[in-house]
C-alpha atoms as a PDB file:
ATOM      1  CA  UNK A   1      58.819 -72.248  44.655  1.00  0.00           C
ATOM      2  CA  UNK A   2      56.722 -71.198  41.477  1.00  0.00           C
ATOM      3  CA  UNK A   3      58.860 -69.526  38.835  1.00  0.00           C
ATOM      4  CA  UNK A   4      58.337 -65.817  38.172  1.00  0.00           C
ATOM      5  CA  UNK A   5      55.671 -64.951  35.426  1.00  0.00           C
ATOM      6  CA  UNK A   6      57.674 -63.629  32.093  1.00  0.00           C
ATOM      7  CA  UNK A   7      54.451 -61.765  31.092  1.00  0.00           C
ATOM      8  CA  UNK A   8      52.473 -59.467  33.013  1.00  0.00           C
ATOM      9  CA  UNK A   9      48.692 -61.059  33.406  1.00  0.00           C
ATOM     10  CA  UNK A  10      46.970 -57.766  33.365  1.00  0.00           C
ATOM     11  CA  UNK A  11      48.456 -57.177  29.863  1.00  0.00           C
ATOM     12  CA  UNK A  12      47.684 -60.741  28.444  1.00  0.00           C
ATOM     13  CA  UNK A  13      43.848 -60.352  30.029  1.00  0.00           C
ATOM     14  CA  UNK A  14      43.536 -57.009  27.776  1.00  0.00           C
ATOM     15  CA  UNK A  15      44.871 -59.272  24.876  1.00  0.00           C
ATOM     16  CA  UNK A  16      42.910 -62.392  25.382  1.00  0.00           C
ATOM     17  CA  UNK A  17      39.607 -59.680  25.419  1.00  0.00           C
ATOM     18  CA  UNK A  18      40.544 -58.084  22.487  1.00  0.00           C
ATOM     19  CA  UNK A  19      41.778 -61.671  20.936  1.00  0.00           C
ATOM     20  CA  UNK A  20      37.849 -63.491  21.833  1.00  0.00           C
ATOM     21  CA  UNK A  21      36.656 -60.106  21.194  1.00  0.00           C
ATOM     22  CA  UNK A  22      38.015 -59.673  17.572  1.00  0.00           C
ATOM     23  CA  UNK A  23      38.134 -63.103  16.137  1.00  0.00           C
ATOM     24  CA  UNK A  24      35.287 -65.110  17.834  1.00  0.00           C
ATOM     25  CA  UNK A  25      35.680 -68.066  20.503  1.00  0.00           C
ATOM     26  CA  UNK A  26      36.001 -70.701  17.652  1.00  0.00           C
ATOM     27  CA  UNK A  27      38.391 -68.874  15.607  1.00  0.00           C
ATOM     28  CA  UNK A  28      40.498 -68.370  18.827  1.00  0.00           C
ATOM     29  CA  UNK A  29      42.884 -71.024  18.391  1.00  0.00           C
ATOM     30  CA  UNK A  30      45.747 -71.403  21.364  1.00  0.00           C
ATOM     31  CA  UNK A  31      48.564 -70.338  17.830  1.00  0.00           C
ATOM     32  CA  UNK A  32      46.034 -67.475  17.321  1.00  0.00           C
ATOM     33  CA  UNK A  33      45.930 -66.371  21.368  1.00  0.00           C
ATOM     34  CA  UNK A  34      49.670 -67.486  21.232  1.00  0.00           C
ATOM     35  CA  UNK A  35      50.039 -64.947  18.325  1.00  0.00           C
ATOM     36  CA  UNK A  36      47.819 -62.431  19.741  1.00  0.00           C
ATOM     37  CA  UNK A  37      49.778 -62.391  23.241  1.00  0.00           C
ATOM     38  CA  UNK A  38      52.820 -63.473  22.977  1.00  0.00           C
ATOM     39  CA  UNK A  39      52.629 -66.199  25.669  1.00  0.00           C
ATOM     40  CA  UNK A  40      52.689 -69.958  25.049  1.00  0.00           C
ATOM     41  CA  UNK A  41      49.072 -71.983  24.925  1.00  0.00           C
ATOM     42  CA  UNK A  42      50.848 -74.175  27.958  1.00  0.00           C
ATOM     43  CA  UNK A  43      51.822 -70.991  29.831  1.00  0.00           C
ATOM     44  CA  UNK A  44      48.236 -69.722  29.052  1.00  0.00           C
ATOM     45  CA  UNK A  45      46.679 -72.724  30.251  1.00  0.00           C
ATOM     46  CA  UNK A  46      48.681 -72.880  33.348  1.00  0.00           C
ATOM     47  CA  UNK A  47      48.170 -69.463  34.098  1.00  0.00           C
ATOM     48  CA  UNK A  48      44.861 -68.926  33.728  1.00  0.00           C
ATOM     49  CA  UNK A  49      42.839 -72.154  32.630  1.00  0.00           C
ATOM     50  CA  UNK A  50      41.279 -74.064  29.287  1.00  0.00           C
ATOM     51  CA  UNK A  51      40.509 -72.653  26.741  1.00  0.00           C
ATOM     52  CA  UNK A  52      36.931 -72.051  28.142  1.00  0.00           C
ATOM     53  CA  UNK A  53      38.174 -70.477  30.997  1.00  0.00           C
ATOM     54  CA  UNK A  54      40.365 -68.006  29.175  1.00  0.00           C
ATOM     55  CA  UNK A  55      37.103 -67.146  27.605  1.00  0.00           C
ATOM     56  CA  UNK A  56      35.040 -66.565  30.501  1.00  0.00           C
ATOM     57  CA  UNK A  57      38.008 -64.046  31.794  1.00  0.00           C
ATOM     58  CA  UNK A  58      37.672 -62.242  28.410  1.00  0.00           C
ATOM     59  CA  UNK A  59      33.920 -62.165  29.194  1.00  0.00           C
ATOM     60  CA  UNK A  60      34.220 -61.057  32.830  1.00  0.00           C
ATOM     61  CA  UNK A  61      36.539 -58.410  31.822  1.00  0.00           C
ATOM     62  CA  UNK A  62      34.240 -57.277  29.507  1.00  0.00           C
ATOM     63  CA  UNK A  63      31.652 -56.906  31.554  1.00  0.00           C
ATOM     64  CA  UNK A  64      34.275 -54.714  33.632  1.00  0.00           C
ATOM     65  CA  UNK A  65      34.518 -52.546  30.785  1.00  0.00           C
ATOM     66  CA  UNK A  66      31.022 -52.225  30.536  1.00  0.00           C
ATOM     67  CA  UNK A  67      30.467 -51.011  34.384  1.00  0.00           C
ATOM     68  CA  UNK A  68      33.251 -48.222  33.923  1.00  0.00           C
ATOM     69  CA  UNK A  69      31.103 -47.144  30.576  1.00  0.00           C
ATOM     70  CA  UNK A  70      27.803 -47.098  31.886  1.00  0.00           C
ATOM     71  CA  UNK A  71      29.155 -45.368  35.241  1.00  0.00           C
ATOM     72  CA  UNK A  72      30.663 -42.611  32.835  1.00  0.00           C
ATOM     73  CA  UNK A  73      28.176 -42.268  30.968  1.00  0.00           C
ATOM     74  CA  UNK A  74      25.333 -41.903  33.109  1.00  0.00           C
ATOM     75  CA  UNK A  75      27.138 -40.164  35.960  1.00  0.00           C
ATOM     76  CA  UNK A  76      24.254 -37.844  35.362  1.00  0.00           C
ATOM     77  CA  UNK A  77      21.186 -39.835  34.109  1.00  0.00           C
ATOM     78  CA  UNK A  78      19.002 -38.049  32.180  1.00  0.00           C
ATOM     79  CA  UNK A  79      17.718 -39.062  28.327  1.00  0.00           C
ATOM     80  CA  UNK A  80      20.306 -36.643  27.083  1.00  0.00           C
ATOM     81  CA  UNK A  81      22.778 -39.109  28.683  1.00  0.00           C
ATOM     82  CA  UNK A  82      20.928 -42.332  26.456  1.00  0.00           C
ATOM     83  CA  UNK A  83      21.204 -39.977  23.554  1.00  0.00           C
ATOM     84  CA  UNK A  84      24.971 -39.694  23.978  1.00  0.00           C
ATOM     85  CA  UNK A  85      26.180 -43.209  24.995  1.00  0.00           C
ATOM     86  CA  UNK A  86      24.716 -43.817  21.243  1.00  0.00           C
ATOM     87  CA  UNK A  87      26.915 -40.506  20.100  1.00  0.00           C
ATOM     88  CA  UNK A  88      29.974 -41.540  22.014  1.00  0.00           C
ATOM     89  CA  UNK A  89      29.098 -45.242  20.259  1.00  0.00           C
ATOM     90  CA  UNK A  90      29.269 -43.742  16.748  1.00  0.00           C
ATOM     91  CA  UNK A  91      31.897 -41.413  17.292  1.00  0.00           C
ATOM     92  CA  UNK A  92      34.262 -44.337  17.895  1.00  0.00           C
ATOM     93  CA  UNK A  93      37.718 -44.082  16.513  1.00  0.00           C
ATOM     94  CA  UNK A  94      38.925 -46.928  13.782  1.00  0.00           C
ATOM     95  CA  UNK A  95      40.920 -48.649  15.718  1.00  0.00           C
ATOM     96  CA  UNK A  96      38.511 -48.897  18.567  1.00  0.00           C
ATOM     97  CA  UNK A  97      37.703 -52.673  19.402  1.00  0.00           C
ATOM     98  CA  UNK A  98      34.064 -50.799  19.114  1.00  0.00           C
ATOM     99  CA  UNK A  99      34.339 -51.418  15.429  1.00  0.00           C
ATOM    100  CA  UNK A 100      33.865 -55.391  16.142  1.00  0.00           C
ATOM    101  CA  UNK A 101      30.114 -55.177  17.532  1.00  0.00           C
ATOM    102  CA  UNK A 102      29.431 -55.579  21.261  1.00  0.00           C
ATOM    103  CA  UNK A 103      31.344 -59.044  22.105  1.00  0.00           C
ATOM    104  CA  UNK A 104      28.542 -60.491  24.221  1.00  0.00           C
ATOM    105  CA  UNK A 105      26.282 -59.642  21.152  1.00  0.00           C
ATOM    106  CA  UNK A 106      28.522 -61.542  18.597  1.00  0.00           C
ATOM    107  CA  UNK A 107      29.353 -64.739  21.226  1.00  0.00           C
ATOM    108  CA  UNK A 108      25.783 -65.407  21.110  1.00  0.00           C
ATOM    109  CA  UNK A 109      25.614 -66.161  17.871  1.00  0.00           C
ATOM    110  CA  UNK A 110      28.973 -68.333  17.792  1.00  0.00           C
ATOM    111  CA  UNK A 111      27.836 -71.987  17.766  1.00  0.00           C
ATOM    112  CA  UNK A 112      30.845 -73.340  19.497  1.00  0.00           C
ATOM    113  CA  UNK A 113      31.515 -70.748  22.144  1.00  0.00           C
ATOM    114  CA  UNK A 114      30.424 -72.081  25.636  1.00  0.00           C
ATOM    115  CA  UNK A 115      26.687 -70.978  25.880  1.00  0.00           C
ATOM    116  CA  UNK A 116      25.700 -71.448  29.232  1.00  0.00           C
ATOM    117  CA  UNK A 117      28.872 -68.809  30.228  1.00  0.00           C
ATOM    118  CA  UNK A 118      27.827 -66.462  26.899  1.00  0.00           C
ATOM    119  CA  UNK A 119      24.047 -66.405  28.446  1.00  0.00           C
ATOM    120  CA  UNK A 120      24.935 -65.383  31.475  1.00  0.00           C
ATOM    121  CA  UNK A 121      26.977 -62.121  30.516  1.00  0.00           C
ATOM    122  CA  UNK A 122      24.749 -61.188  28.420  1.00  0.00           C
ATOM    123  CA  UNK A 123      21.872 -61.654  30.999  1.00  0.00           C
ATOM    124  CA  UNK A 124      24.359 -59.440  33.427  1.00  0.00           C
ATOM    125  CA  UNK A 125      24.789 -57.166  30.476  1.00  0.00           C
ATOM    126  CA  UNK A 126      21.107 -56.537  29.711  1.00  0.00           C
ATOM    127  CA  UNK A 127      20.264 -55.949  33.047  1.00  0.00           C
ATOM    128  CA  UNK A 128      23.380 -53.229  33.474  1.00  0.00           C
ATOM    129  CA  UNK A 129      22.078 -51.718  30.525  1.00  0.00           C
ATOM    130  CA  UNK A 130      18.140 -51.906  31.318  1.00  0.00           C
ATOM    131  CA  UNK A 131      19.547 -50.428  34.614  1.00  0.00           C
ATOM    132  CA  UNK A 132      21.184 -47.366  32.942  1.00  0.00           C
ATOM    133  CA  UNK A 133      18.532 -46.319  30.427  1.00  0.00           C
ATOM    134  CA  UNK A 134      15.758 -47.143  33.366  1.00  0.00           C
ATOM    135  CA  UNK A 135      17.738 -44.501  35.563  1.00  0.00           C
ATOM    136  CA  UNK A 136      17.916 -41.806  33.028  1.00  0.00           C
ATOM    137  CA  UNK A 137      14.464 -42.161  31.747  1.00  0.00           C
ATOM    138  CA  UNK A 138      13.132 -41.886  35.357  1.00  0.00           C
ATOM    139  CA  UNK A 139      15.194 -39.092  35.931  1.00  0.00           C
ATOM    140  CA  UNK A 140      13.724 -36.974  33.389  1.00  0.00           C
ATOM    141  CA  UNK A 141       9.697 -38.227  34.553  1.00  0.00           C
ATOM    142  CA  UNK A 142       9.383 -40.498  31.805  1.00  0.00           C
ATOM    143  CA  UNK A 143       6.738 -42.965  31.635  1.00  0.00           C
ATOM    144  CA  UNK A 144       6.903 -46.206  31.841  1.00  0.00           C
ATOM    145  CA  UNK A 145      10.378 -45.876  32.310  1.00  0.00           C
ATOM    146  CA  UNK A 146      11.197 -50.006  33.020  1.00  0.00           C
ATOM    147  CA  UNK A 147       9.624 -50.497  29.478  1.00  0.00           C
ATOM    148  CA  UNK A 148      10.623 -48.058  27.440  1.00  0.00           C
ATOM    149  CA  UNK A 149      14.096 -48.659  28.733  1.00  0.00           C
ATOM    150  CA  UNK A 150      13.832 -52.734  27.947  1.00  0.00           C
ATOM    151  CA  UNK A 151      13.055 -51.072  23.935  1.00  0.00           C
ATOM    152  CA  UNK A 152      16.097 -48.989  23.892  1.00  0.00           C
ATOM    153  CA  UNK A 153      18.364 -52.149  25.088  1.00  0.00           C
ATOM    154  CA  UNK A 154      16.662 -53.701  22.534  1.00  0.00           C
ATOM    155  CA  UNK A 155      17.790 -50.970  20.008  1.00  0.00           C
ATOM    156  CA  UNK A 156      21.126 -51.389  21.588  1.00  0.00           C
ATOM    157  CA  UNK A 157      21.501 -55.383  20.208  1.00  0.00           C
ATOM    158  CA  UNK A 158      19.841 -54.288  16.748  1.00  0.00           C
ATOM    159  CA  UNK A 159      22.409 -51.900  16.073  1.00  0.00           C
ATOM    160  CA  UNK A 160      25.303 -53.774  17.716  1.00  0.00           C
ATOM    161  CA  UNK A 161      24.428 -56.617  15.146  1.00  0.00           C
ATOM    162  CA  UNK A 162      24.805 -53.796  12.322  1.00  0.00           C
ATOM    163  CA  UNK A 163      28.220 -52.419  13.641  1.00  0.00           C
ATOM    164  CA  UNK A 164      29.260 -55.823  13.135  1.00  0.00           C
ATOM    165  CA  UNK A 165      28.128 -56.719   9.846  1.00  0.00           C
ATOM    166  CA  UNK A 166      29.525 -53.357   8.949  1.00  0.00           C
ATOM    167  CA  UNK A 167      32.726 -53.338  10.947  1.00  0.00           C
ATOM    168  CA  UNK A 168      32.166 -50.268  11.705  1.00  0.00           C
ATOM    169  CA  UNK A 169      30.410 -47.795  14.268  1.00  0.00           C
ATOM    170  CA  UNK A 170      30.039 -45.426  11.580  1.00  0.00           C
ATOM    171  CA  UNK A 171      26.274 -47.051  10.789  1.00  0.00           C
ATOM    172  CA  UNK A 172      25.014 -45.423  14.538  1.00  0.00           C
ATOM    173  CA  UNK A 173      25.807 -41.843  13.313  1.00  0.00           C
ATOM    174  CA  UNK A 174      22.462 -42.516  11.107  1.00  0.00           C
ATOM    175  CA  UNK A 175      20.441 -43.221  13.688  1.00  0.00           C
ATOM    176  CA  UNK A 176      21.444 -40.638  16.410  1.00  0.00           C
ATOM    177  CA  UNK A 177      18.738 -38.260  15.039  1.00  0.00           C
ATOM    178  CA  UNK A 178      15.721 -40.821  15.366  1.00  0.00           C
ATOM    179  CA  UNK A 179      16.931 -41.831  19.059  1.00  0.00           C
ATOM    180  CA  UNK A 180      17.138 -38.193  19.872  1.00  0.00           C
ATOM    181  CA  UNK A 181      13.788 -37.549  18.477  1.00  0.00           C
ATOM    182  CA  UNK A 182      12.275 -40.788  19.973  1.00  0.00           C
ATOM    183  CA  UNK A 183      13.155 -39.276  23.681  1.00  0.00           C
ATOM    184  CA  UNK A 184      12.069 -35.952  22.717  1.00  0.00           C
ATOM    185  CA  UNK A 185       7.968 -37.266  22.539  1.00  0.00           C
ATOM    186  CA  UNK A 186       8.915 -39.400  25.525  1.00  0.00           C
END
């Protein structure tokens, strides 16, 4: 018989996402995810796999977090829903995890982080994404809707790169005027 788990795994999962999400794949040492959630590298390991592993849970979970955003967010599709998921972006508290850049975004550019697993969530991520913005574009009659929603997921990276230079989601609030104007001549 197995012995009993002294850690809840739901909890460490949130803490290995915000860990990988935070501090990169390289700098997420088994002392710093030891640190971060209070379970042992072994138990870790045991529990949920290498090192590699523990990072493709942080991405899938992710991704998770994504689906219950998007589905929020465009409950009601229309471009006044693309206009706010870039208001609710910059409107981010502080202490939101927000303030790191989109993780997908920053694994990418992480030599050492496993790329074949990065490519694919960020494939599944552009695609939720393209999805979204396709949906409330069409929604409203737009044109070219499968296009022009590819260019606003490519907005998306561009200023996910800047929130992470910056640290902050503070640098959207500067650009909410020019993506509401851009869908107004849509």
């Amino acid at each position: 018989m197995g012995r009993h788990k002294a850690f809840e795994p739901e909890v460490v999962k949130q803490q290995l996402l915000l860990a990988f999400w935070e501090l990169g794949y390289e700098a997420c040492t088994y002392a710093a995810l030891e640190k971060r959630t209070g379970v042992t590298g072994k138990s870790l390991v045991n529990t949920f796999g290498d090192k590699n592993s523990l990072f493709e849970l942080a991405l899938k979970d992710y991704l998770a977090l994504v689906d219950t955003v998007l589905a929020e967010r465009f409950a009601t599709a229309n471009k006044h829903s693309i206009v706010q998921f870039f208001t609710d972006l910059a409107n981010s508290k502080p202490t939101s995890p927000r303030n790191f850049g989109c993780f997908i975004c920053n694994a990418l550019f992480e030599a050492h982080a496993p790329q074949h697993i990065v490519e694919q969530a960020h494939s599944a991520f552009t695609d939720k994404l393209t999805n979204a913005f396709q949906r409330a574009l069409a929604a409203d009659d737009t044109a070219n809707a499968p296009e022009v929603a590819k260019i606003f997921v490519s907005l998306f990276w561009g200023i996910m790169t800047e929130v992470r230079q910056a640290k902050s989601t503070q640098v959207v609030q500067t650009k909410l005027a020019s993506i509401e104007l851009l869908l107004q001549k849509l």
